[in-house]
N, C-alpha and C. Protein backbone atom coordinates (compact mmCIF):
# COMPACT_ATOMS: atom_id res chain seq x y z
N UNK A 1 185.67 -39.24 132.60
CA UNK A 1 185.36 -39.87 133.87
C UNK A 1 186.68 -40.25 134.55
N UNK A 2 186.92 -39.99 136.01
CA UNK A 2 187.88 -39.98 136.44
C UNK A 2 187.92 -41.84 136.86
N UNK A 3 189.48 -42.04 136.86
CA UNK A 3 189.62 -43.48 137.69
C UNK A 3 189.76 -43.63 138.84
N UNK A 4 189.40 -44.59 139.16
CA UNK A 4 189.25 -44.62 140.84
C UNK A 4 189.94 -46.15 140.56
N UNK A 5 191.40 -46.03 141.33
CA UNK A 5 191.54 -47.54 141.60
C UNK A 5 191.20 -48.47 142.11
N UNK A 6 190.28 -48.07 143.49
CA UNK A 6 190.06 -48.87 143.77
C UNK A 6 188.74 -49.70 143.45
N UNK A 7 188.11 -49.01 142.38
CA UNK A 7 187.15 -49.60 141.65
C UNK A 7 187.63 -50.76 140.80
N UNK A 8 189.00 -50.52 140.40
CA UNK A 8 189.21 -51.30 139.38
C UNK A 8 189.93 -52.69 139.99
N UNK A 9 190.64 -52.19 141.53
CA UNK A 9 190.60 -53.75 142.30
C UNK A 9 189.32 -54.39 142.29
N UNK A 10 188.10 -53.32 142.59
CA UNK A 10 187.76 -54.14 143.32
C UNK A 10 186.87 -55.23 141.79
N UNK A 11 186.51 -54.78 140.86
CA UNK A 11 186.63 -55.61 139.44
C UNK A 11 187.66 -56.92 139.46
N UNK A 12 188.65 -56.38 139.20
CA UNK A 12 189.70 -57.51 139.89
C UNK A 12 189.46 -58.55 141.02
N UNK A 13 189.25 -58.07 141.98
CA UNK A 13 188.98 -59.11 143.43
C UNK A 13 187.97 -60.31 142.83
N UNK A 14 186.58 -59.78 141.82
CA UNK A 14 185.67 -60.58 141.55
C UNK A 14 186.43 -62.09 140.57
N UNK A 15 187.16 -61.69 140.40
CA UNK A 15 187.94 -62.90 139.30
C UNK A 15 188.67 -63.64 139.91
N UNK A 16 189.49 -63.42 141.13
CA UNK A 16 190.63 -63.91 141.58
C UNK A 16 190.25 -65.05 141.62
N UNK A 17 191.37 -66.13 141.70
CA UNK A 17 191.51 -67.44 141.43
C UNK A 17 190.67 -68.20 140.35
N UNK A 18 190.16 -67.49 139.36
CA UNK A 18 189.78 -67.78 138.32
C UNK A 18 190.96 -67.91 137.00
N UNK A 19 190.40 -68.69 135.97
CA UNK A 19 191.53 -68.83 134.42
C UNK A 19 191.18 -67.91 133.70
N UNK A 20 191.61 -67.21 132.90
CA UNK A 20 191.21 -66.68 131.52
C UNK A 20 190.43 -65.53 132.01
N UNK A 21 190.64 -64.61 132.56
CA UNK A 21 190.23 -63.69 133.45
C UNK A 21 190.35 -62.21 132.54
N UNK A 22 191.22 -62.43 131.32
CA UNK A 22 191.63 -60.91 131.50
C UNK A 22 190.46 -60.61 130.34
N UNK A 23 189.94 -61.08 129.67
CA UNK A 23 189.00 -60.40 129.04
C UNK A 23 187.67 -59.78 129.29
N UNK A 24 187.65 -60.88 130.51
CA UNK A 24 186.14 -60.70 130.56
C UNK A 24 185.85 -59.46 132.00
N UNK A 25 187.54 -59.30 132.25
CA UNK A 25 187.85 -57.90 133.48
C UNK A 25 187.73 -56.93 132.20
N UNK A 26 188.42 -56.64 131.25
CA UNK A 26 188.72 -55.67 130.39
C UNK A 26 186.84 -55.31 130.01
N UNK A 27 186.38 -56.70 129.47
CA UNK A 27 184.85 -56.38 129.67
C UNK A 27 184.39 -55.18 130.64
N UNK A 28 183.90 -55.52 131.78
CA UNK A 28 184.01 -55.38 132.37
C UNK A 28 184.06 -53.42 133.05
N UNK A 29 185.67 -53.81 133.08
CA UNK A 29 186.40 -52.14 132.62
C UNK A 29 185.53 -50.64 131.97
N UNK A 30 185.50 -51.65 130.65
CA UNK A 30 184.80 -51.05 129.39
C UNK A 30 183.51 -50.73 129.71
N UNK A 31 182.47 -51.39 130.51
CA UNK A 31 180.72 -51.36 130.59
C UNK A 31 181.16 -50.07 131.65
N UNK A 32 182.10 -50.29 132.66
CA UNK A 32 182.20 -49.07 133.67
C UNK A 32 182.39 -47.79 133.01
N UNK A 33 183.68 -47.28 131.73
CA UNK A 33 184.20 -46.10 131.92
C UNK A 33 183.80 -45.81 130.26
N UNK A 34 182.90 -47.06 129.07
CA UNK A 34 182.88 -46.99 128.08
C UNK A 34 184.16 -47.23 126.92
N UNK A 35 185.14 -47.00 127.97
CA UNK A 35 186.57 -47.51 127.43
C UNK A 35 187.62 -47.82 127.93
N UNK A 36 188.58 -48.62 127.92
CA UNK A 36 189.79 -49.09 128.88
C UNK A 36 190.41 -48.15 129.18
N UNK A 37 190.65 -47.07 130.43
CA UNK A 37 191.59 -46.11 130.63
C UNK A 37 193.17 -46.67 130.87
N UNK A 38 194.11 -45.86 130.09
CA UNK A 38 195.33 -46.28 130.57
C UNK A 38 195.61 -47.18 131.54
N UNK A 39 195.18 -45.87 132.89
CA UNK A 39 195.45 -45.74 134.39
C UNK A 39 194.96 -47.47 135.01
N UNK A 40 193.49 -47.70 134.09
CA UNK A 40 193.79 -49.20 134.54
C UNK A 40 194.81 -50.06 133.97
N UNK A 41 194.97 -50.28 133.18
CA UNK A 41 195.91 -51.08 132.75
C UNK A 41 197.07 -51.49 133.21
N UNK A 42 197.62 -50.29 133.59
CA UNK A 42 198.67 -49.69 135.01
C UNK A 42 198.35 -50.82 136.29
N UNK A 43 197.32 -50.62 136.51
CA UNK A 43 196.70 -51.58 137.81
C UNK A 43 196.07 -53.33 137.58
N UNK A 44 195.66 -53.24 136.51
CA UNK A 44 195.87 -54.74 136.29
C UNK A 44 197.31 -55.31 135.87
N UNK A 45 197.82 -55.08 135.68
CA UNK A 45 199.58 -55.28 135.33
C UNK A 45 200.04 -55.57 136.55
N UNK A 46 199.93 -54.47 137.92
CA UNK A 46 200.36 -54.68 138.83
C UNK A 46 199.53 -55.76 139.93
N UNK A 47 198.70 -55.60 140.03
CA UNK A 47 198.02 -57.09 140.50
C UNK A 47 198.00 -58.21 139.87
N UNK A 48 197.87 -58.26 138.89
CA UNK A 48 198.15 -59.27 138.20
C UNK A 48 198.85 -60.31 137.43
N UNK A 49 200.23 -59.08 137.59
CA UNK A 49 202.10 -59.52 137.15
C UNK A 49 201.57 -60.18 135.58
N UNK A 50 200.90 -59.15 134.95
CA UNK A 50 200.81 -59.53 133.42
C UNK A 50 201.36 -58.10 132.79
N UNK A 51 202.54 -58.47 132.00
CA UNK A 51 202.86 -57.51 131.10
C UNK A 51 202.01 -56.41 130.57
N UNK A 52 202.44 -55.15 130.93
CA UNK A 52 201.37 -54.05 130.00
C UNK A 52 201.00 -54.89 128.88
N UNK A 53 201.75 -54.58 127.82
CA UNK A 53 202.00 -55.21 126.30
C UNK A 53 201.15 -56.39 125.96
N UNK A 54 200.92 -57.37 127.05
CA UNK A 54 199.97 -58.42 127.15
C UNK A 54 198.96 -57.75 126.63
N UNK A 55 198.34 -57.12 127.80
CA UNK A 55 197.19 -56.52 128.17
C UNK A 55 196.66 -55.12 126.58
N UNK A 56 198.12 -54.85 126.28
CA UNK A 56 197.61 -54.05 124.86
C UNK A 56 197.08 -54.97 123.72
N UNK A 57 198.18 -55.89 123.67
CA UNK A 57 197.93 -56.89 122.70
C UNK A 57 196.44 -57.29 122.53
N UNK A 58 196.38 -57.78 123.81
CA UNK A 58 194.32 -57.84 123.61
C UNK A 58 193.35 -56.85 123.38
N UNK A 59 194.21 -55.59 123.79
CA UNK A 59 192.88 -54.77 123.33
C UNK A 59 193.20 -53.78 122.20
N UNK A 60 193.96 -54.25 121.17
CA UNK A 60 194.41 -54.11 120.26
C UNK A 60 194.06 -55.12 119.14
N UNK A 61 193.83 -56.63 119.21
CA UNK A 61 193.32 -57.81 118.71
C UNK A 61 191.91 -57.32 118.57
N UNK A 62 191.55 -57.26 119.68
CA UNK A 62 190.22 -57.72 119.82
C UNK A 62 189.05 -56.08 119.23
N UNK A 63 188.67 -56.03 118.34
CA UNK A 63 187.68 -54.82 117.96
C UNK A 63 186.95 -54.12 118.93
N UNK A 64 186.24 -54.95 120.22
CA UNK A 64 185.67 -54.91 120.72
C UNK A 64 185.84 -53.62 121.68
N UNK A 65 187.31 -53.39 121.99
CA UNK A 65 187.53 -52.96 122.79
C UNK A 65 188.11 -51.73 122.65
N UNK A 66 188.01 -50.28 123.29
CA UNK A 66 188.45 -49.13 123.16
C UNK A 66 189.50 -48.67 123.99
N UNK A 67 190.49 -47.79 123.64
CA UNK A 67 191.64 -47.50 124.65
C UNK A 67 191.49 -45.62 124.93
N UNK A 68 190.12 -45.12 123.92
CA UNK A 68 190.35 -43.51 124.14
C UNK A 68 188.67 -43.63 124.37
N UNK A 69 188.02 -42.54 124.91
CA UNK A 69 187.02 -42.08 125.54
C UNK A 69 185.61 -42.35 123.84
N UNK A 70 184.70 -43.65 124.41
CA UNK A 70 184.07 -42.61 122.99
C UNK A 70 182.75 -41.64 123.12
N UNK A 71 182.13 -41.86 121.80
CA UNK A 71 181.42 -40.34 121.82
C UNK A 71 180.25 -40.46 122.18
N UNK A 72 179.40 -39.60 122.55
CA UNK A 72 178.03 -39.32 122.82
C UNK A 72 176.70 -40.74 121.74
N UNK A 73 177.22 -40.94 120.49
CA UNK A 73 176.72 -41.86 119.85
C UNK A 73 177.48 -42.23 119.12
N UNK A 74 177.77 -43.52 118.73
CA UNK A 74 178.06 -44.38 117.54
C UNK A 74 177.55 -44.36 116.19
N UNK A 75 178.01 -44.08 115.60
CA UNK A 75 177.83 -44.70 114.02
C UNK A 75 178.57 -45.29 113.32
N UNK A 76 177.65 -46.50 112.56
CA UNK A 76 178.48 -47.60 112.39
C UNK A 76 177.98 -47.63 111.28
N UNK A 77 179.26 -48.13 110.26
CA UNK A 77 178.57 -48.16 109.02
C UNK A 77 178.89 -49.40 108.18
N UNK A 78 178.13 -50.18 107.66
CA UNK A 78 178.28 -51.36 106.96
C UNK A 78 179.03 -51.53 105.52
N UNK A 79 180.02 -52.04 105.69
CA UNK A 79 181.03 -52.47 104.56
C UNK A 79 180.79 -54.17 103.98
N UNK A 80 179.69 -54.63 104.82
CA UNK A 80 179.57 -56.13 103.85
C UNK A 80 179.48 -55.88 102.06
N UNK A 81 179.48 -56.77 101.71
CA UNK A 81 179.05 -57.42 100.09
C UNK A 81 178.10 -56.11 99.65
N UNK A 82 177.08 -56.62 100.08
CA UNK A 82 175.51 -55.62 99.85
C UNK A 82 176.27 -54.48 100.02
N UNK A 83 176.51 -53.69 101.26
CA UNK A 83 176.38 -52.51 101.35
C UNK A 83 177.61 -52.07 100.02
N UNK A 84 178.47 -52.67 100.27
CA UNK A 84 179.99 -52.06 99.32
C UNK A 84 179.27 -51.88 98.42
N UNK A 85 179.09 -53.11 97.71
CA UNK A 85 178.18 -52.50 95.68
C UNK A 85 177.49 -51.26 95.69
N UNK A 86 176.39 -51.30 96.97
CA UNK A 86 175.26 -50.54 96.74
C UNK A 86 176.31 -48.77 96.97
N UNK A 87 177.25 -48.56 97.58
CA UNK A 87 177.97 -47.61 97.96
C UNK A 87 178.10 -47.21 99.10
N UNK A 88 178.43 -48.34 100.16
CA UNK A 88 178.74 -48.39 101.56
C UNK A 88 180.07 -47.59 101.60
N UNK A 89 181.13 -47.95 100.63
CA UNK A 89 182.50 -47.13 100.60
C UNK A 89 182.01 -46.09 100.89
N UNK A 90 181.43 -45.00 99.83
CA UNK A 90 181.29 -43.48 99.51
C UNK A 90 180.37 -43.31 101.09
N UNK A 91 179.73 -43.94 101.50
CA UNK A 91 178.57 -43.17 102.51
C UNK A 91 179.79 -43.48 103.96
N UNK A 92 180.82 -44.15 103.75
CA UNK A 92 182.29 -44.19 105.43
C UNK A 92 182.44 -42.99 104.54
N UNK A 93 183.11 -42.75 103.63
CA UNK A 93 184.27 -41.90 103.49
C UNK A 93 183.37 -40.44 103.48
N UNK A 94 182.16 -40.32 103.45
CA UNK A 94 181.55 -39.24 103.75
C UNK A 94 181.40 -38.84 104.53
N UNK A 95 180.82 -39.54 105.64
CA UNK A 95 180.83 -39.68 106.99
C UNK A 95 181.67 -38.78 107.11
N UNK A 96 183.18 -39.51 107.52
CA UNK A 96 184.74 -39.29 107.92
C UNK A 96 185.11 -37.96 107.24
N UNK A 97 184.59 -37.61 106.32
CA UNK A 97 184.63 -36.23 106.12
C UNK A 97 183.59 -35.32 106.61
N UNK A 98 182.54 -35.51 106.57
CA UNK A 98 181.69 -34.86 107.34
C UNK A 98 182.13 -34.43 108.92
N UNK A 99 182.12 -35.68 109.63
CA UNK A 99 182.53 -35.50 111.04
C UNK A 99 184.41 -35.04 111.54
N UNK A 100 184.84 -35.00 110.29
CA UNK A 100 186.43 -34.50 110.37
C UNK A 100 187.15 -35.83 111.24
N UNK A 101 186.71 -36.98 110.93
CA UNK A 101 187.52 -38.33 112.03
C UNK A 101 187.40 -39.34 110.85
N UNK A 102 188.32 -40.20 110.85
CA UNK A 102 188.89 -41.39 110.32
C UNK A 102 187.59 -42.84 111.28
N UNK A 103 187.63 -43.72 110.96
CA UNK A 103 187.02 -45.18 111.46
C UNK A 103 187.54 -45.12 112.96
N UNK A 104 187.53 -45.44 114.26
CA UNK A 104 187.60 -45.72 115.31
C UNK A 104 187.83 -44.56 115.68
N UNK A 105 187.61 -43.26 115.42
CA UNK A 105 187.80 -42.09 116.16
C UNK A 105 186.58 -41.46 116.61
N UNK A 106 186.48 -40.69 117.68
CA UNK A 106 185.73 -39.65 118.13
C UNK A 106 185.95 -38.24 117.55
N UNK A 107 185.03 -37.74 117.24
CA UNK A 107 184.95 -36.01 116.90
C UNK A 107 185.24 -35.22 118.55
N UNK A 108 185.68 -34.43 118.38
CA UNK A 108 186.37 -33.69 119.10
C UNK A 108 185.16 -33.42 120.54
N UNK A 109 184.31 -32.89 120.34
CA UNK A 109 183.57 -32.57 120.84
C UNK A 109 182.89 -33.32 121.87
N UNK A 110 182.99 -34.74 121.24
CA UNK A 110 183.24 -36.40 122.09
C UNK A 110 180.99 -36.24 121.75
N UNK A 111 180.64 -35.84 120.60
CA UNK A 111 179.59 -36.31 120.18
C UNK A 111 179.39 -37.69 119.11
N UNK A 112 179.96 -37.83 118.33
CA UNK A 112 180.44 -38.84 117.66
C UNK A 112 181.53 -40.18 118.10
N UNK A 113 181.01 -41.40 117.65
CA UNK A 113 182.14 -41.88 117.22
C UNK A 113 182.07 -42.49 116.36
N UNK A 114 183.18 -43.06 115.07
CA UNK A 114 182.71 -43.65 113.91
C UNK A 114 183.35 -45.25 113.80
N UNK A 115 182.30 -45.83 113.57
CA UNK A 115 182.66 -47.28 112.75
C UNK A 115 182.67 -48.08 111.57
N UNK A 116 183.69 -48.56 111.28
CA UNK A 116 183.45 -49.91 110.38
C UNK A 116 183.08 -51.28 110.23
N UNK A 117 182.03 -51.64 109.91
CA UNK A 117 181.36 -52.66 110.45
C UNK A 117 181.51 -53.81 109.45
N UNK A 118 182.06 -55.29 109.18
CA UNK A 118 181.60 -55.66 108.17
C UNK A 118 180.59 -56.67 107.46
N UNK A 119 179.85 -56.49 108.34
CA UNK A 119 177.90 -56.66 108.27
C UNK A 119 177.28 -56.62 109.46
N UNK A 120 175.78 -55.77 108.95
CA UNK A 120 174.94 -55.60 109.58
C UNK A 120 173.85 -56.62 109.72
N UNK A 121 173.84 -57.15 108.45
CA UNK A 121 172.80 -57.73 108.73
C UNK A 121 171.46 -57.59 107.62
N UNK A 122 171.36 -56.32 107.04
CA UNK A 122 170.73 -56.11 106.48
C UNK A 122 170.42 -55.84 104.91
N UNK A 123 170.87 -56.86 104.01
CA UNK A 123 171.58 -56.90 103.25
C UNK A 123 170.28 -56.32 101.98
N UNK A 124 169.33 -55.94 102.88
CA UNK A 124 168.24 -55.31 101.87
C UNK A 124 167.84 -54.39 101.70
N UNK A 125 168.49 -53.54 102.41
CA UNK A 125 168.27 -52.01 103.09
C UNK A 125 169.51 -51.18 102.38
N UNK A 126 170.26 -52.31 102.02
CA UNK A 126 172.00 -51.63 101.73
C UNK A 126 171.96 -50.38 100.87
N UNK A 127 172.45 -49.27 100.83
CA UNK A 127 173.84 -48.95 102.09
C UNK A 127 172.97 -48.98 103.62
N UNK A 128 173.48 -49.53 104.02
CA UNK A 128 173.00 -49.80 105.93
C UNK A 128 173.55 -48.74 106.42
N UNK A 129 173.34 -47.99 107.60
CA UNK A 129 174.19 -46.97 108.71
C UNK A 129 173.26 -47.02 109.89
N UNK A 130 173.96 -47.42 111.20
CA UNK A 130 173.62 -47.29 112.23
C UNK A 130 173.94 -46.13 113.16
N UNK A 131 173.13 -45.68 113.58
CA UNK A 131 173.25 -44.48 114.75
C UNK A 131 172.95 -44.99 116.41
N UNK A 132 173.90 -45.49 117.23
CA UNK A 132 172.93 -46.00 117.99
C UNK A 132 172.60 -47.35 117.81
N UNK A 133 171.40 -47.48 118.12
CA UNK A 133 170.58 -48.89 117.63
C UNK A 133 169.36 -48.30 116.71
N UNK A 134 169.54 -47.16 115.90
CA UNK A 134 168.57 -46.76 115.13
C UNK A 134 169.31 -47.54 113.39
N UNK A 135 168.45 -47.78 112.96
CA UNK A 135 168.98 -48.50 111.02
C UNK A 135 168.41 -47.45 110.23
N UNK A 136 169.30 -47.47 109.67
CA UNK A 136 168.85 -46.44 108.49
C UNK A 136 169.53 -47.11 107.00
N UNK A 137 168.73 -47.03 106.33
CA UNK A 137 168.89 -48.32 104.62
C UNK A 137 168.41 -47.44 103.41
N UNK A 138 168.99 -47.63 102.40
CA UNK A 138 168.53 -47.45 101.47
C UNK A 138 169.07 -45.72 101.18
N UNK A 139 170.31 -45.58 101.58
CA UNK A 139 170.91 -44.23 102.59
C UNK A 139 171.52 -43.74 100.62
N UNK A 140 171.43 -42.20 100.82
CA UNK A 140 171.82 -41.68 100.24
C UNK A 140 173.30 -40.71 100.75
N UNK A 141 173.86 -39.93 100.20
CA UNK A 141 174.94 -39.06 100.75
C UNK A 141 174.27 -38.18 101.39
N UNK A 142 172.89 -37.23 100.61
CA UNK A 142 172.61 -36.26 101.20
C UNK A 142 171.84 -36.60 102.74
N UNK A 143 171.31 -37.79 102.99
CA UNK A 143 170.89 -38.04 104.27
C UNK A 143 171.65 -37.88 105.38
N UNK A 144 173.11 -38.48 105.20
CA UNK A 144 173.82 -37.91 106.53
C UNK A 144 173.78 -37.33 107.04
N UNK A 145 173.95 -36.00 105.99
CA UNK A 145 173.96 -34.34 106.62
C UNK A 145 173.01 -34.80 107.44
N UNK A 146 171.50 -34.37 107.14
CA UNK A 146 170.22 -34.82 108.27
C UNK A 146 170.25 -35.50 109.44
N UNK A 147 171.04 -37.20 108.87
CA UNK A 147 171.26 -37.83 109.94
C UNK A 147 172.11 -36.99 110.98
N UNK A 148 172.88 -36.32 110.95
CA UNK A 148 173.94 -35.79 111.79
C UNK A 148 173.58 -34.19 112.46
N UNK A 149 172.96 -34.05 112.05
CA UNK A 149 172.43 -33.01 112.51
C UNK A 149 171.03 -33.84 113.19
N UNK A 150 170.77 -34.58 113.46
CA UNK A 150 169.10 -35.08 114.15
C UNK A 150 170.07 -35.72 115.41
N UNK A 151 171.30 -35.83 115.63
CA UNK A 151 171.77 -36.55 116.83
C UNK A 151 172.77 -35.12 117.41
């Protein structure tokens, strides 16, 4: 998705003379393009006379927030207590081989993206994996395949 600056003033304009502004713009940002493009960053810096580096620093801190395009769906996979014992490790590192991407990356194709989560929530279902807002518990290795091929 291309940037349009003046979308991203006009995001900006809504804050002015407000405190504590830059997160909840970067918010914001993110609901528009799914992820912080450079090109803004560039433009809040300059309206805003806040250091790039600032502005990385937070979205570098903060999990929440993405700096590359992501994918068509999420999967997130649970590393709490529960899931680890039950074999939350083996069902990431399968994943990440399956889809050829490491934790915060997109598959090429920009169908995927993968996460590390460290709880879901569901500490009864464990190993947990989310697709989406779909749960899937009680997960074996060979399910992925399936799972990944059904998205």
């Amino acid at each position: 998705m291309e940037v349009n600056p003046a979308d991203i003033k006009k995001e900006i304009e809504k804050y002015q003379k407000k405190e504590g502004i830059l997160i909840p713009l970067l918010q914001d940002i993110q609901d528009r393009y799914g992820y912080v493009p450079e090109q803004s960053i560039e433009i809040i810096s300059e309206e805003l006379s806040i250091f790039p580096v600032d502005i990385y620093g937070i979205l570098t801190f903060y999990a929440q927030f993405y700096t590359t395009p992501r994918g068509e769906h999420t999967i997130k996979v649970c590393q709490g207590t529960a899931c680890h014992v039950m074999g939350g490790k083996e069902i990431l590192d399968y994943t990440e081989d399956k889809l050829g991407i490491s934790e915060r990356e997109t598959t090429k194709d920009g169908k995927f993206s993968l996460e590390r989560v460290a709880c879901l929530g569901c500490c009864g279902m464990a190993p947990v994996l989310v697709v989406d807002d779909d749960f899937y518990g009680n997960l074996s290795l060979q399910e992925i395949d399936e799972l990944i091929k059904k998205y």
